[in-house]
PDB file of N, CA and C in Angstrom:
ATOM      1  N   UNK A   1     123.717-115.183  62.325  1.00  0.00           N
ATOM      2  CA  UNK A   1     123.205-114.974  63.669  1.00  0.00           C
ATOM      3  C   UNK A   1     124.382-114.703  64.596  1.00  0.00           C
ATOM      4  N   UNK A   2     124.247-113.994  65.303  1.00  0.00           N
ATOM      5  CA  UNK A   2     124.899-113.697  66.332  1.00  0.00           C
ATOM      6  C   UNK A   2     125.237-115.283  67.591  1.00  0.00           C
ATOM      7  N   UNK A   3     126.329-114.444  68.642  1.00  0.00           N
ATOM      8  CA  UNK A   3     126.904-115.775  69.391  1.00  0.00           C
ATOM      9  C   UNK A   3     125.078-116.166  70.330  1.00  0.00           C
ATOM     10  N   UNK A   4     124.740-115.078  70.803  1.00  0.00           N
ATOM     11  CA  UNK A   4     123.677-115.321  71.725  1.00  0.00           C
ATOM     12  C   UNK A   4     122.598-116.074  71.185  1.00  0.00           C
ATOM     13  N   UNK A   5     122.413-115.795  70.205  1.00  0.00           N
ATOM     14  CA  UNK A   5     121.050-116.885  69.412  1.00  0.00           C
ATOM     15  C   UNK A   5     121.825-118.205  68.770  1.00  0.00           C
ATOM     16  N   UNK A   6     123.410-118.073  68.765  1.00  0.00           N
ATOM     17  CA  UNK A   6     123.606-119.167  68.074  1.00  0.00           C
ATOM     18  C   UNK A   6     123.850-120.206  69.756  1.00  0.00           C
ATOM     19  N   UNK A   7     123.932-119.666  70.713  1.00  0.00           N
ATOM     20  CA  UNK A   7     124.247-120.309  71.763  1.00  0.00           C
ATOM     21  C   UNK A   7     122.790-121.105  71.944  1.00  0.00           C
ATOM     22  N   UNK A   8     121.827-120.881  71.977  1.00  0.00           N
ATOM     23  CA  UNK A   8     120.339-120.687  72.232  1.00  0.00           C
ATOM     24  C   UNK A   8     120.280-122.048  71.326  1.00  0.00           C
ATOM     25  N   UNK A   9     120.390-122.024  69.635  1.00  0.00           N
ATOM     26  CA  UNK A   9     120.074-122.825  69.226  1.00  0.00           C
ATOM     27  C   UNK A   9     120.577-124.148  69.193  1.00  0.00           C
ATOM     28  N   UNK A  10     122.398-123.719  69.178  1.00  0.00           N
ATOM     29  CA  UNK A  10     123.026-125.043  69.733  1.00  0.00           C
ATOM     30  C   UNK A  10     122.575-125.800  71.038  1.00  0.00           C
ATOM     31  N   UNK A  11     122.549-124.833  72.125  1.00  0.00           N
ATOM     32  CA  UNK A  11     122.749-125.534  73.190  1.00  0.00           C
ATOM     33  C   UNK A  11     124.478-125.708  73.740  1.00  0.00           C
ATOM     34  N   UNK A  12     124.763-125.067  73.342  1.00  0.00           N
ATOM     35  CA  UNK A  12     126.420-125.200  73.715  1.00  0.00           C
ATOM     36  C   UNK A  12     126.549-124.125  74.324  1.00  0.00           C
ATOM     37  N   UNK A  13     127.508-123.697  75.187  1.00  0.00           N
ATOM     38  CA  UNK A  13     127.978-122.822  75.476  1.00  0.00           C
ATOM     39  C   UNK A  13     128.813-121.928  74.916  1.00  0.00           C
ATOM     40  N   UNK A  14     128.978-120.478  74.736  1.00  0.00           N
ATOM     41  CA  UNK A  14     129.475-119.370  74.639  1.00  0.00           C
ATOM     42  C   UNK A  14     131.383-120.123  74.478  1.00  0.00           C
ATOM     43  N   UNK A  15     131.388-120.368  75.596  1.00  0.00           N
ATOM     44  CA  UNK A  15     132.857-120.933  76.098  1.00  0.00           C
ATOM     45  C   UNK A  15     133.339-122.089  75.315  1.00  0.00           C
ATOM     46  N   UNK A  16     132.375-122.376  74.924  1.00  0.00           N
ATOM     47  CA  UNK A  16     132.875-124.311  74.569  1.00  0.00           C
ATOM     48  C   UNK A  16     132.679-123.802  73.221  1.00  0.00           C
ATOM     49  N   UNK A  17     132.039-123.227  72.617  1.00  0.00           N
ATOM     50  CA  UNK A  17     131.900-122.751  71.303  1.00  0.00           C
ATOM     51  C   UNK A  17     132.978-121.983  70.841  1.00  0.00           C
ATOM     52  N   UNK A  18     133.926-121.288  71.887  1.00  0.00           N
ATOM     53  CA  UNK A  18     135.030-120.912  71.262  1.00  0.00           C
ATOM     54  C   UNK A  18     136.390-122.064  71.376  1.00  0.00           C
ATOM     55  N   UNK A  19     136.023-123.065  72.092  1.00  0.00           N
ATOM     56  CA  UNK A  19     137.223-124.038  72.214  1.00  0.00           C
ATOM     57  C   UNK A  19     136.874-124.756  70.817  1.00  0.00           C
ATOM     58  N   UNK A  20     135.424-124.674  70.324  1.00  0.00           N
ATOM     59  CA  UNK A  20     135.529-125.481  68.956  1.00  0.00           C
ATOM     60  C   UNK A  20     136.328-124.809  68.165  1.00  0.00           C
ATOM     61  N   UNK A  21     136.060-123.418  68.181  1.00  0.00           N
ATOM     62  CA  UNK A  21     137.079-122.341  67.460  1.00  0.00           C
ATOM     63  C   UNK A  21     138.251-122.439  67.319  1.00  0.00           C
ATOM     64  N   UNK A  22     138.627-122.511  68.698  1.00  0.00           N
ATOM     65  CA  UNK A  22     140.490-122.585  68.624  1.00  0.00           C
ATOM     66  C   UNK A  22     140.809-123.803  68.122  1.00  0.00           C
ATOM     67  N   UNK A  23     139.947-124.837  68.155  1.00  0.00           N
ATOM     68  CA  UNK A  23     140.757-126.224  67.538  1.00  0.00           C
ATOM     69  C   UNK A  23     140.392-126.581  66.073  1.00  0.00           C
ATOM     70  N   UNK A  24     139.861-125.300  65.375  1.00  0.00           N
ATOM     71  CA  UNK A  24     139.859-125.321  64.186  1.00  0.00           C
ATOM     72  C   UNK A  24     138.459-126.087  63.297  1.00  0.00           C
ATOM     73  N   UNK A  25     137.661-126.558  64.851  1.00  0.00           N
ATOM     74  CA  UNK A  25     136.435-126.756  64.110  1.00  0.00           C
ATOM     75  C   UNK A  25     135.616-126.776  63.529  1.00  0.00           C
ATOM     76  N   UNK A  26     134.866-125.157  64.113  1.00  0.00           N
ATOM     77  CA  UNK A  26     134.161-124.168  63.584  1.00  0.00           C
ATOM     78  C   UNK A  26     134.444-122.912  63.473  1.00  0.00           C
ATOM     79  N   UNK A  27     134.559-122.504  61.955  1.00  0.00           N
ATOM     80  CA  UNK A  27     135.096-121.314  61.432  1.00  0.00           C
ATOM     81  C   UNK A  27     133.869-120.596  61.046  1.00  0.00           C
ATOM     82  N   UNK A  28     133.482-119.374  62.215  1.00  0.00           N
ATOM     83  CA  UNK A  28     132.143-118.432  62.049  1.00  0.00           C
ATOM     84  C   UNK A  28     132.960-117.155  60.822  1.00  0.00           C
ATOM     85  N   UNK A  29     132.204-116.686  60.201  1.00  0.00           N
ATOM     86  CA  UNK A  29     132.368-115.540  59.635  1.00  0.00           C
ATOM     87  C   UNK A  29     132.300-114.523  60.482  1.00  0.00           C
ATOM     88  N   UNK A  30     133.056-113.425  60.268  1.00  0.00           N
ATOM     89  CA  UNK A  30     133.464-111.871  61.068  1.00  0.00           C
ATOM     90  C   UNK A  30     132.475-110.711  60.608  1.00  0.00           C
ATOM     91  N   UNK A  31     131.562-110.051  61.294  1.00  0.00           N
ATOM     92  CA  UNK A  31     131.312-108.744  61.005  1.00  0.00           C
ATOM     93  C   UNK A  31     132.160-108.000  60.541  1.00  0.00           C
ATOM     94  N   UNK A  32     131.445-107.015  60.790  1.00  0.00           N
ATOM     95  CA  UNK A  32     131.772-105.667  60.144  1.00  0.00           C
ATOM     96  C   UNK A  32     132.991-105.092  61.631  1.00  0.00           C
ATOM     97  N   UNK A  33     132.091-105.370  62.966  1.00  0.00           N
ATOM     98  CA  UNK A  33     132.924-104.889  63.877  1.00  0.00           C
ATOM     99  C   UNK A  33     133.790-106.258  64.967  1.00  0.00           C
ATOM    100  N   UNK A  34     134.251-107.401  63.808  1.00  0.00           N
ATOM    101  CA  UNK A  34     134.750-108.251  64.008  1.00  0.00           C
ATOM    102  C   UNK A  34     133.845-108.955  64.848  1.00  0.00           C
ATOM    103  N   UNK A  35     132.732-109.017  65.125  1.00  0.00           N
ATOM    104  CA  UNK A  35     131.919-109.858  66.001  1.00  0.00           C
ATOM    105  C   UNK A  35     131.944-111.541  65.078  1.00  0.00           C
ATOM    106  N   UNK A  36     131.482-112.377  65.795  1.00  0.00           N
ATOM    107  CA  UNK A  36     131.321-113.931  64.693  1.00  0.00           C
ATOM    108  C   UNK A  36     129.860-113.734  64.500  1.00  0.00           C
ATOM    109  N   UNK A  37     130.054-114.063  63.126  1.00  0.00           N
ATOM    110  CA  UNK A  37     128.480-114.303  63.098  1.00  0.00           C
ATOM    111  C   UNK A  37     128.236-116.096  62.251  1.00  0.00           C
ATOM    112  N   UNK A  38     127.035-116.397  62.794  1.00  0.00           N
ATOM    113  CA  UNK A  38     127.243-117.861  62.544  1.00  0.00           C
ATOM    114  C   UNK A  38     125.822-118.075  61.652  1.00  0.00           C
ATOM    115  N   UNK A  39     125.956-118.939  60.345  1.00  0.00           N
ATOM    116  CA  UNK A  39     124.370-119.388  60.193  1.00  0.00           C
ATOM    117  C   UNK A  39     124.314-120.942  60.056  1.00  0.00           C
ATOM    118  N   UNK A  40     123.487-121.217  59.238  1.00  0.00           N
ATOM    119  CA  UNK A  40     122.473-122.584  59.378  1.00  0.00           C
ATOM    120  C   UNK A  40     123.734-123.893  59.225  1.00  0.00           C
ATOM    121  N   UNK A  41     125.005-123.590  58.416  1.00  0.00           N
ATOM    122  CA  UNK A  41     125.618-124.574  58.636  1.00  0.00           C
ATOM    123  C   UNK A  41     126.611-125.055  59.563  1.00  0.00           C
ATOM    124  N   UNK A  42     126.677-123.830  60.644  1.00  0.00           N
ATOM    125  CA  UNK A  42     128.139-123.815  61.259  1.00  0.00           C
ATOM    126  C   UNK A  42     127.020-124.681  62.577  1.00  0.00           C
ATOM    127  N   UNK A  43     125.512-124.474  62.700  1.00  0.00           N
ATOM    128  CA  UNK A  43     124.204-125.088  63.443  1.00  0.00           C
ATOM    129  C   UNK A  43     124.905-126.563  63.413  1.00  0.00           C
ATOM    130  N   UNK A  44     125.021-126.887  62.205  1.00  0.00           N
ATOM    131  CA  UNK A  44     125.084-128.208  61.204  1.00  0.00           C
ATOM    132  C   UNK A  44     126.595-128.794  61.793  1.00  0.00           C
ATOM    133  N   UNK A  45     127.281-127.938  62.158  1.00  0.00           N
ATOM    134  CA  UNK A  45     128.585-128.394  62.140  1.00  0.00           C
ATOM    135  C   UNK A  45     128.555-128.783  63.412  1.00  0.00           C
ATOM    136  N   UNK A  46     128.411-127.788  64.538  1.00  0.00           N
ATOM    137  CA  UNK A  46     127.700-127.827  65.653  1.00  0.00           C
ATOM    138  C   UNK A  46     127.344-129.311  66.416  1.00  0.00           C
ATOM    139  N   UNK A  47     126.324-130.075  65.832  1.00  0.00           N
ATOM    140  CA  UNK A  47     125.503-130.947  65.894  1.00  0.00           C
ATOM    141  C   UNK A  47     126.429-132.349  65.437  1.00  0.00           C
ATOM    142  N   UNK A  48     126.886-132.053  64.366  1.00  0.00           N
ATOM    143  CA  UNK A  48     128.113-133.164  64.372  1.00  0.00           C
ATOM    144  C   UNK A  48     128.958-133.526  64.899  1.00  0.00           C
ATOM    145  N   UNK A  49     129.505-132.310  65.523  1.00  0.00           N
ATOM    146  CA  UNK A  49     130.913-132.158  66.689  1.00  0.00           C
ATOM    147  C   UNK A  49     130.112-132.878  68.089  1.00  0.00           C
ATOM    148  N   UNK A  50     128.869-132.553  68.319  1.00  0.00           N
ATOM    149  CA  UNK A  50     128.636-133.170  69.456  1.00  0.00           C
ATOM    150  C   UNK A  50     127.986-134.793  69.568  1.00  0.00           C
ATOM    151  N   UNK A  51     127.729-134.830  67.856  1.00  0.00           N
ATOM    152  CA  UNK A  51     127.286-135.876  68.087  1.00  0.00           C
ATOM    153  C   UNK A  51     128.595-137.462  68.156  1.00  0.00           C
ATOM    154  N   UNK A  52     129.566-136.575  67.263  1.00  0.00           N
ATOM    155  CA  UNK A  52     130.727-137.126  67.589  1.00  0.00           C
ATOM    156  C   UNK A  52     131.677-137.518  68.736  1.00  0.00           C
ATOM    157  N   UNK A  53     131.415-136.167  69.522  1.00  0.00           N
ATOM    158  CA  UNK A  53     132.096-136.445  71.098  1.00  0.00           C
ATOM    159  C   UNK A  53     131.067-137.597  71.922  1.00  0.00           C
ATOM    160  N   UNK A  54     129.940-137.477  71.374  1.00  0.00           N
ATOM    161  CA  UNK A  54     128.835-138.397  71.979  1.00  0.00           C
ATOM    162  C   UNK A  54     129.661-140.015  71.824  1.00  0.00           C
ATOM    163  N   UNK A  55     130.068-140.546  70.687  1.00  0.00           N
ATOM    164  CA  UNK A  55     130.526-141.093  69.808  1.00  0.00           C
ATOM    165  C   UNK A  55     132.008-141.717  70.783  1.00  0.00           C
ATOM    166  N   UNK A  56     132.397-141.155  71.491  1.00  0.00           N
ATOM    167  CA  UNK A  56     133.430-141.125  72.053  1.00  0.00           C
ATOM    168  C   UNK A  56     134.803-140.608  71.742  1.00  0.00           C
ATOM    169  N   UNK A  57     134.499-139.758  70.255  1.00  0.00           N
ATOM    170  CA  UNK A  57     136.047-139.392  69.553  1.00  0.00           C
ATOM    171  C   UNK A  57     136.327-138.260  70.136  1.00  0.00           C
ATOM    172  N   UNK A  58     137.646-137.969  70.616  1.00  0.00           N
ATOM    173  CA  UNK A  58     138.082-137.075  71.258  1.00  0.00           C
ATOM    174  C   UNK A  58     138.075-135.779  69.980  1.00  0.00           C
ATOM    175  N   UNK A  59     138.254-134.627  70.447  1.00  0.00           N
ATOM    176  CA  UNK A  59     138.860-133.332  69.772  1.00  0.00           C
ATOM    177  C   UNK A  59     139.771-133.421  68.202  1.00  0.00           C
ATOM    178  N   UNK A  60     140.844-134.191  68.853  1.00  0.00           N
ATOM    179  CA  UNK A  60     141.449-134.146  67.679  1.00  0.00           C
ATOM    180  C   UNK A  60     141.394-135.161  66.469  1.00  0.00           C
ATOM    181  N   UNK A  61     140.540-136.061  67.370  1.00  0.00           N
ATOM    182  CA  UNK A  61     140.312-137.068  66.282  1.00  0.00           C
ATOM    183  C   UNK A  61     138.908-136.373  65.437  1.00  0.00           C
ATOM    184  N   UNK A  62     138.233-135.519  66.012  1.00  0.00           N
ATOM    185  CA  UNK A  62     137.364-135.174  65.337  1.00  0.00           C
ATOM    186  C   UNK A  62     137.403-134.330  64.189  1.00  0.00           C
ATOM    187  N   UNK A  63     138.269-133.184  64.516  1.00  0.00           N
ATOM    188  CA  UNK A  63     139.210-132.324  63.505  1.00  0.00           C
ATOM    189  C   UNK A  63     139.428-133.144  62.667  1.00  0.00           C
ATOM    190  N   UNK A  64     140.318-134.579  62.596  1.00  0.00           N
ATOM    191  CA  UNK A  64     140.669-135.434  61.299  1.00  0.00           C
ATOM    192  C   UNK A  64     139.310-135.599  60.457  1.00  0.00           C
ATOM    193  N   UNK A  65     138.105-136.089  61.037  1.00  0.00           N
ATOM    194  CA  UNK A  65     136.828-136.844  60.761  1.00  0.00           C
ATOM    195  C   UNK A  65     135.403-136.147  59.750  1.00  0.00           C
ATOM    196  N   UNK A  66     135.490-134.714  60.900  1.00  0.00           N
ATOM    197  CA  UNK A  66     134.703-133.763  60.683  1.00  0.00           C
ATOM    198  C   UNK A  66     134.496-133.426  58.888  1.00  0.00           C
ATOM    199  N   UNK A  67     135.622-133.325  58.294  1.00  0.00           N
ATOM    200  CA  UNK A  67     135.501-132.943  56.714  1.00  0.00           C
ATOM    201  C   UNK A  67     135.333-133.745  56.029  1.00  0.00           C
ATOM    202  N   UNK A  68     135.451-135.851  56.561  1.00  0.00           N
ATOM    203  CA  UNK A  68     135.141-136.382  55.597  1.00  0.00           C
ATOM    204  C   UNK A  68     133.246-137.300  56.213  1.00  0.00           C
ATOM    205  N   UNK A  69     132.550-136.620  56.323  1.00  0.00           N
ATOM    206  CA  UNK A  69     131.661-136.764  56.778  1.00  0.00           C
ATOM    207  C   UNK A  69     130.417-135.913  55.971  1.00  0.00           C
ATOM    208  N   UNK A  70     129.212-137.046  56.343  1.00  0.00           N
ATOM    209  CA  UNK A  70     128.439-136.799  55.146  1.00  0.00           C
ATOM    210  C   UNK A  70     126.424-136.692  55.818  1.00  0.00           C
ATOM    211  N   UNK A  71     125.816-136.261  55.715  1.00  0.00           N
ATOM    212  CA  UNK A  71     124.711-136.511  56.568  1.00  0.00           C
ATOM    213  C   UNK A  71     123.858-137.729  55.564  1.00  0.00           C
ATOM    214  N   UNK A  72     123.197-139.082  55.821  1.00  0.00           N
ATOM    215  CA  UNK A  72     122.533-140.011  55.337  1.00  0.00           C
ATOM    216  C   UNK A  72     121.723-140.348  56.530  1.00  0.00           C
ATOM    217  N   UNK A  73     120.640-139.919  55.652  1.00  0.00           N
ATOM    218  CA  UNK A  73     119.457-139.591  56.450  1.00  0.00           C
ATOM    219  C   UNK A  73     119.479-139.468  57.810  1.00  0.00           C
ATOM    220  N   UNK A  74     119.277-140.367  58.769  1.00  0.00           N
ATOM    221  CA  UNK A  74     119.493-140.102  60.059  1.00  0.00           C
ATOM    222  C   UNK A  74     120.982-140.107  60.941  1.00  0.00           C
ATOM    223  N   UNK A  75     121.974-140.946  59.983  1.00  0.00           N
ATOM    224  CA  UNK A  75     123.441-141.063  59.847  1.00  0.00           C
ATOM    225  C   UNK A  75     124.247-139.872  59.815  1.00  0.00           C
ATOM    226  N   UNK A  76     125.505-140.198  60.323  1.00  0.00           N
ATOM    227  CA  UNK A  76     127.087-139.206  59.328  1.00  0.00           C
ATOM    228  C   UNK A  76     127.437-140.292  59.178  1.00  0.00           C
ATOM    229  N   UNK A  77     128.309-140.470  57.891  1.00  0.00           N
ATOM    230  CA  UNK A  77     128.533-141.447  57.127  1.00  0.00           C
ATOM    231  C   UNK A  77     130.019-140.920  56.457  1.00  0.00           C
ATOM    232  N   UNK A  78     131.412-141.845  56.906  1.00  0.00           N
ATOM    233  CA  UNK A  78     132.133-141.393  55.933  1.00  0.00           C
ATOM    234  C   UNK A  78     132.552-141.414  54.634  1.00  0.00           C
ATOM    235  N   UNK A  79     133.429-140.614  54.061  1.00  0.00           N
ATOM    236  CA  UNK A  79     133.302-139.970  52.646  1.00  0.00           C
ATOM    237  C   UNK A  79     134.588-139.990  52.007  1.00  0.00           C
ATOM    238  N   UNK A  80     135.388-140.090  52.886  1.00  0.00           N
ATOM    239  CA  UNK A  80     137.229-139.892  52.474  1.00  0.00           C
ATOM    240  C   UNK A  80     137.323-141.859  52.304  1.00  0.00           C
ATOM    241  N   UNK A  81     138.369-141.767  51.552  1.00  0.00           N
ATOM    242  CA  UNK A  81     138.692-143.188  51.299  1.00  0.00           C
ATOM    243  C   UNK A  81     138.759-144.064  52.717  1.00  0.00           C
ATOM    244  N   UNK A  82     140.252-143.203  53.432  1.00  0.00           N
ATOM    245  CA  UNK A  82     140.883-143.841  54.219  1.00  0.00           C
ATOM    246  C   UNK A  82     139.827-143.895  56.179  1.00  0.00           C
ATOM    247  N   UNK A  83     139.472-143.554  55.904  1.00  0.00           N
ATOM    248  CA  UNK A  83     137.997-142.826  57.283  1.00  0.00           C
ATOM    249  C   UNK A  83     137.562-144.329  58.074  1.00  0.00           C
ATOM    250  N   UNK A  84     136.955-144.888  57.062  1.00  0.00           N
ATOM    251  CA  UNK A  84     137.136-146.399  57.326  1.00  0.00           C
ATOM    252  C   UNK A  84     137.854-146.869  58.603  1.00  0.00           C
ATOM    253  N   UNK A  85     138.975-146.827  57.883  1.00  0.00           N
ATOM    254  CA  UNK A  85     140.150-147.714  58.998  1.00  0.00           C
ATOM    255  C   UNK A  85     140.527-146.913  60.197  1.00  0.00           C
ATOM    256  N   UNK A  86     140.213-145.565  59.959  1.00  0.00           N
ATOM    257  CA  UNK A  86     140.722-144.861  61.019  1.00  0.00           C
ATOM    258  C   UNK A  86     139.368-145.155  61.944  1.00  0.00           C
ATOM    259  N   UNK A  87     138.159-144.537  61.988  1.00  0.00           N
ATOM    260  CA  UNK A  87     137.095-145.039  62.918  1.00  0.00           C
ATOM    261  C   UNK A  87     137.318-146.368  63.585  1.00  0.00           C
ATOM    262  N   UNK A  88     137.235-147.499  62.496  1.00  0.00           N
ATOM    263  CA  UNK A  88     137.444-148.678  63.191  1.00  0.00           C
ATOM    264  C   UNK A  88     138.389-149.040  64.236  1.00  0.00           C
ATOM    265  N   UNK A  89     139.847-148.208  64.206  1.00  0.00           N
ATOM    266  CA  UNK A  89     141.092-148.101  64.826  1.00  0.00           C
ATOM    267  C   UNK A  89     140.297-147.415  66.261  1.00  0.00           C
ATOM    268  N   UNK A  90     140.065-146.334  66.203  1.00  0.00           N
ATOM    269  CA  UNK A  90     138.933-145.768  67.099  1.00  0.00           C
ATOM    270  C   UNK A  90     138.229-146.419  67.931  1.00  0.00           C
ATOM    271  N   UNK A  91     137.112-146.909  67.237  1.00  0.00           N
ATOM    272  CA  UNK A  91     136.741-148.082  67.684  1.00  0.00           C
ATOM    273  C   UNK A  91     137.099-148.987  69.097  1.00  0.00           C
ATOM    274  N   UNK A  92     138.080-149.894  68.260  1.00  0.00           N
ATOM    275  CA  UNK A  92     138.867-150.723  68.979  1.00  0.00           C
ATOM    276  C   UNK A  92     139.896-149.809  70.068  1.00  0.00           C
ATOM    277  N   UNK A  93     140.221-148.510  69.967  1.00  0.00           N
ATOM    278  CA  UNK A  93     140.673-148.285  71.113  1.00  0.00           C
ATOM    279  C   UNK A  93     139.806-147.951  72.692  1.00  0.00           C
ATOM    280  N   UNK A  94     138.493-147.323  72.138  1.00  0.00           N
ATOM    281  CA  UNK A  94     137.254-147.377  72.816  1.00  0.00           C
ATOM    282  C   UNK A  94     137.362-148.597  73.783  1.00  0.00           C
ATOM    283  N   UNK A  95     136.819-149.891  72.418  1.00  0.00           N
ATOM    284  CA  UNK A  95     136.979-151.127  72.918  1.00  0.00           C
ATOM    285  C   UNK A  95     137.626-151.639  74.534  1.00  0.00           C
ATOM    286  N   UNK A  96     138.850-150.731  73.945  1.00  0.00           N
ATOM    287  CA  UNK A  96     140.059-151.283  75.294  1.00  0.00           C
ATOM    288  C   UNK A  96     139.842-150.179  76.204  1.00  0.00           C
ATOM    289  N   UNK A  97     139.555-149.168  76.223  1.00  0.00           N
ATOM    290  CA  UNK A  97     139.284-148.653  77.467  1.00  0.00           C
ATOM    291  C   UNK A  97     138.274-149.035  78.458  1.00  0.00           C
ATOM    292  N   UNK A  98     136.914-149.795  77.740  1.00  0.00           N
ATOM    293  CA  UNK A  98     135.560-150.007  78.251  1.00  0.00           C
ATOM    294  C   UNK A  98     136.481-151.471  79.037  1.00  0.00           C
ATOM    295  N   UNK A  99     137.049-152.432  78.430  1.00  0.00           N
ATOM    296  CA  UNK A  99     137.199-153.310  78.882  1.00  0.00           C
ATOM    297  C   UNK A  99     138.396-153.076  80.388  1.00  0.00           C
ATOM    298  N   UNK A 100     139.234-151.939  80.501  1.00  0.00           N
ATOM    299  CA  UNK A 100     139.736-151.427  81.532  1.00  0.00           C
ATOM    300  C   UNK A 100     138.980-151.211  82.579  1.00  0.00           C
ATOM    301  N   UNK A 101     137.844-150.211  81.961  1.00  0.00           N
ATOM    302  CA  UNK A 101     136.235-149.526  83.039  1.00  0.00           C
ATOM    303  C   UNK A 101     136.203-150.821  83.904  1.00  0.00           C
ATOM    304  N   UNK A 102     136.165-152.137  82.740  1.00  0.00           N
ATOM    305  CA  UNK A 102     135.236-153.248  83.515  1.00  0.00           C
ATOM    306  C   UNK A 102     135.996-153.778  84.110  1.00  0.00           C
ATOM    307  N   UNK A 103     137.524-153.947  84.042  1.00  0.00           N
ATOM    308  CA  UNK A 103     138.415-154.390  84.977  1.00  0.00           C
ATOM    309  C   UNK A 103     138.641-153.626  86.637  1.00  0.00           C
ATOM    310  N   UNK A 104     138.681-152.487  86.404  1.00  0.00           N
ATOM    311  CA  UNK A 104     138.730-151.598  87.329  1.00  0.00           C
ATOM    312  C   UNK A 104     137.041-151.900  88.251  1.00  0.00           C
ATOM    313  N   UNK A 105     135.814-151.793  87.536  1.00  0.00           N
ATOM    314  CA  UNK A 105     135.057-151.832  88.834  1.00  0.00           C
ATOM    315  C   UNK A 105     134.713-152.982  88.984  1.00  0.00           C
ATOM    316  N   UNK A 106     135.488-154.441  88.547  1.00  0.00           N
ATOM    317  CA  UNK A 106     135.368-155.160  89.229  1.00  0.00           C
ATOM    318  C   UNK A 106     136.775-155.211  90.619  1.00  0.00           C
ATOM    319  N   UNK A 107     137.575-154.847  90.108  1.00  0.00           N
ATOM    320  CA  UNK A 107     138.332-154.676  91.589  1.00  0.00           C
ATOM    321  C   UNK A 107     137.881-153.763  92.536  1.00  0.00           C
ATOM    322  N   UNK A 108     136.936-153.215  92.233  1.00  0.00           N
ATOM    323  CA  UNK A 108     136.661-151.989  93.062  1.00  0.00           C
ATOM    324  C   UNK A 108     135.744-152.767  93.691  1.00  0.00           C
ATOM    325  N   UNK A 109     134.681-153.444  92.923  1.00  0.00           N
ATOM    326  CA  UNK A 109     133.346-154.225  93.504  1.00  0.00           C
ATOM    327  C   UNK A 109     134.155-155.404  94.485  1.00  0.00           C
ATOM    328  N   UNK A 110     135.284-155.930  94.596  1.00  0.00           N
ATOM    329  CA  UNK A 110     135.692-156.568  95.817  1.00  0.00           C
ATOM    330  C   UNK A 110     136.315-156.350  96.597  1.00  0.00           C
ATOM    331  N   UNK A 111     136.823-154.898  96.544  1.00  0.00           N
ATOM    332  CA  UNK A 111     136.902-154.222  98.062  1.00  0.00           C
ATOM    333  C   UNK A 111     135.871-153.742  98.474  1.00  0.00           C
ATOM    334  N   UNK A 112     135.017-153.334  97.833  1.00  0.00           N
ATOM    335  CA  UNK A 112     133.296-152.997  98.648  1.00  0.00           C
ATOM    336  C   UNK A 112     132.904-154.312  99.216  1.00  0.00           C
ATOM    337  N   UNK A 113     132.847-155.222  98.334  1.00  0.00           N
ATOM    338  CA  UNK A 113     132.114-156.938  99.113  1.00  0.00           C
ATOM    339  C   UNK A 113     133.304-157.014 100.299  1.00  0.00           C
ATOM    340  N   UNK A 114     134.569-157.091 100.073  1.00  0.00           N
ATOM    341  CA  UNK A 114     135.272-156.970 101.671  1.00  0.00           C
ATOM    342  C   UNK A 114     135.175-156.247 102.252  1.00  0.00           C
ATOM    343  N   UNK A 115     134.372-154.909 102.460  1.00  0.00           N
ATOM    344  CA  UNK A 115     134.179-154.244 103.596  1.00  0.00           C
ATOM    345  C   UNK A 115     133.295-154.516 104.231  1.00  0.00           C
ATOM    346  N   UNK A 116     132.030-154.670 102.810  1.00  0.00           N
ATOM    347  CA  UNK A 116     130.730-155.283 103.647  1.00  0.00           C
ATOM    348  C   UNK A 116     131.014-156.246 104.663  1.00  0.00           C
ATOM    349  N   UNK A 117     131.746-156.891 104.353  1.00  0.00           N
ATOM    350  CA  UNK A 117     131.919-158.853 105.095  1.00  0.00           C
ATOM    351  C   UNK A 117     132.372-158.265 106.488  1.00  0.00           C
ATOM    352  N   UNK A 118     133.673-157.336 106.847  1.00  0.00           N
ATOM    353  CA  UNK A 118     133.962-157.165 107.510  1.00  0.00           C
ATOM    354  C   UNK A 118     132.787-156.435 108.862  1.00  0.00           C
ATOM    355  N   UNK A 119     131.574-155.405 107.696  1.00  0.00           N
ATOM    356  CA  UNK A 119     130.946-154.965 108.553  1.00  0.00           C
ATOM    357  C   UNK A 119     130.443-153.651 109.586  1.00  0.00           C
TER     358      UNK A 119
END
């Protein structure tokens, strides 16, 4: 399929579909007059990459992830030995950012309660 129906079915954009490109994500096959043409698995690949960024893994951690990954049943599930420890590492860096989020709007939430007070 072409970019326009493959845009349609992803839901991704034209644009963002070529940044998967350049970072080595998704590799479409070339026409005849070098156009990409994409089918049912690059859909597949597609759907993982976003469900991954969903996931919170950045770009390049996904590039690492993406090949050892497996579909179980409603799951991706990894497949490489070492995948394991790296997610979990992941994970826990997540971890520490959320717990930053929560540091930050609680300082934020008591300069709002001191303005209120003030009035």
């Amino acid at each position: 399929m072409r970019i326009g129906e493959f845009v349609r079915r992803t839901g991704v954009s034209e644009r963002l579909l070529r940044h998967y490109e350049e970072q080595g994500l998704l590799r479409p096959e070339r026409g005849a007059g070098g156009q990409r043409e994409y089918g049912e698995a690059h859909v597949e690949v597609v759907r993982r990459i976003r469900c991954l960024l969903s996931a919170g893994l950045g770009i390049t951690m996904i590039a690492t992830v993406l090949p050892c990954l497996e579909d179980e049943s409603e799951h991706l599930a990894p497949t490489c030995p070492d995948m394991l420890r790296r997610l979990r590492a992941e994970r826990d860096r997540i971890d520490r950012a959320m717990e930053a989020m929560r540091e930050s709007r609680e300082a934020l939430d008591s300069v709002i309660a001191a303005g209120q007070a003030r009035g």
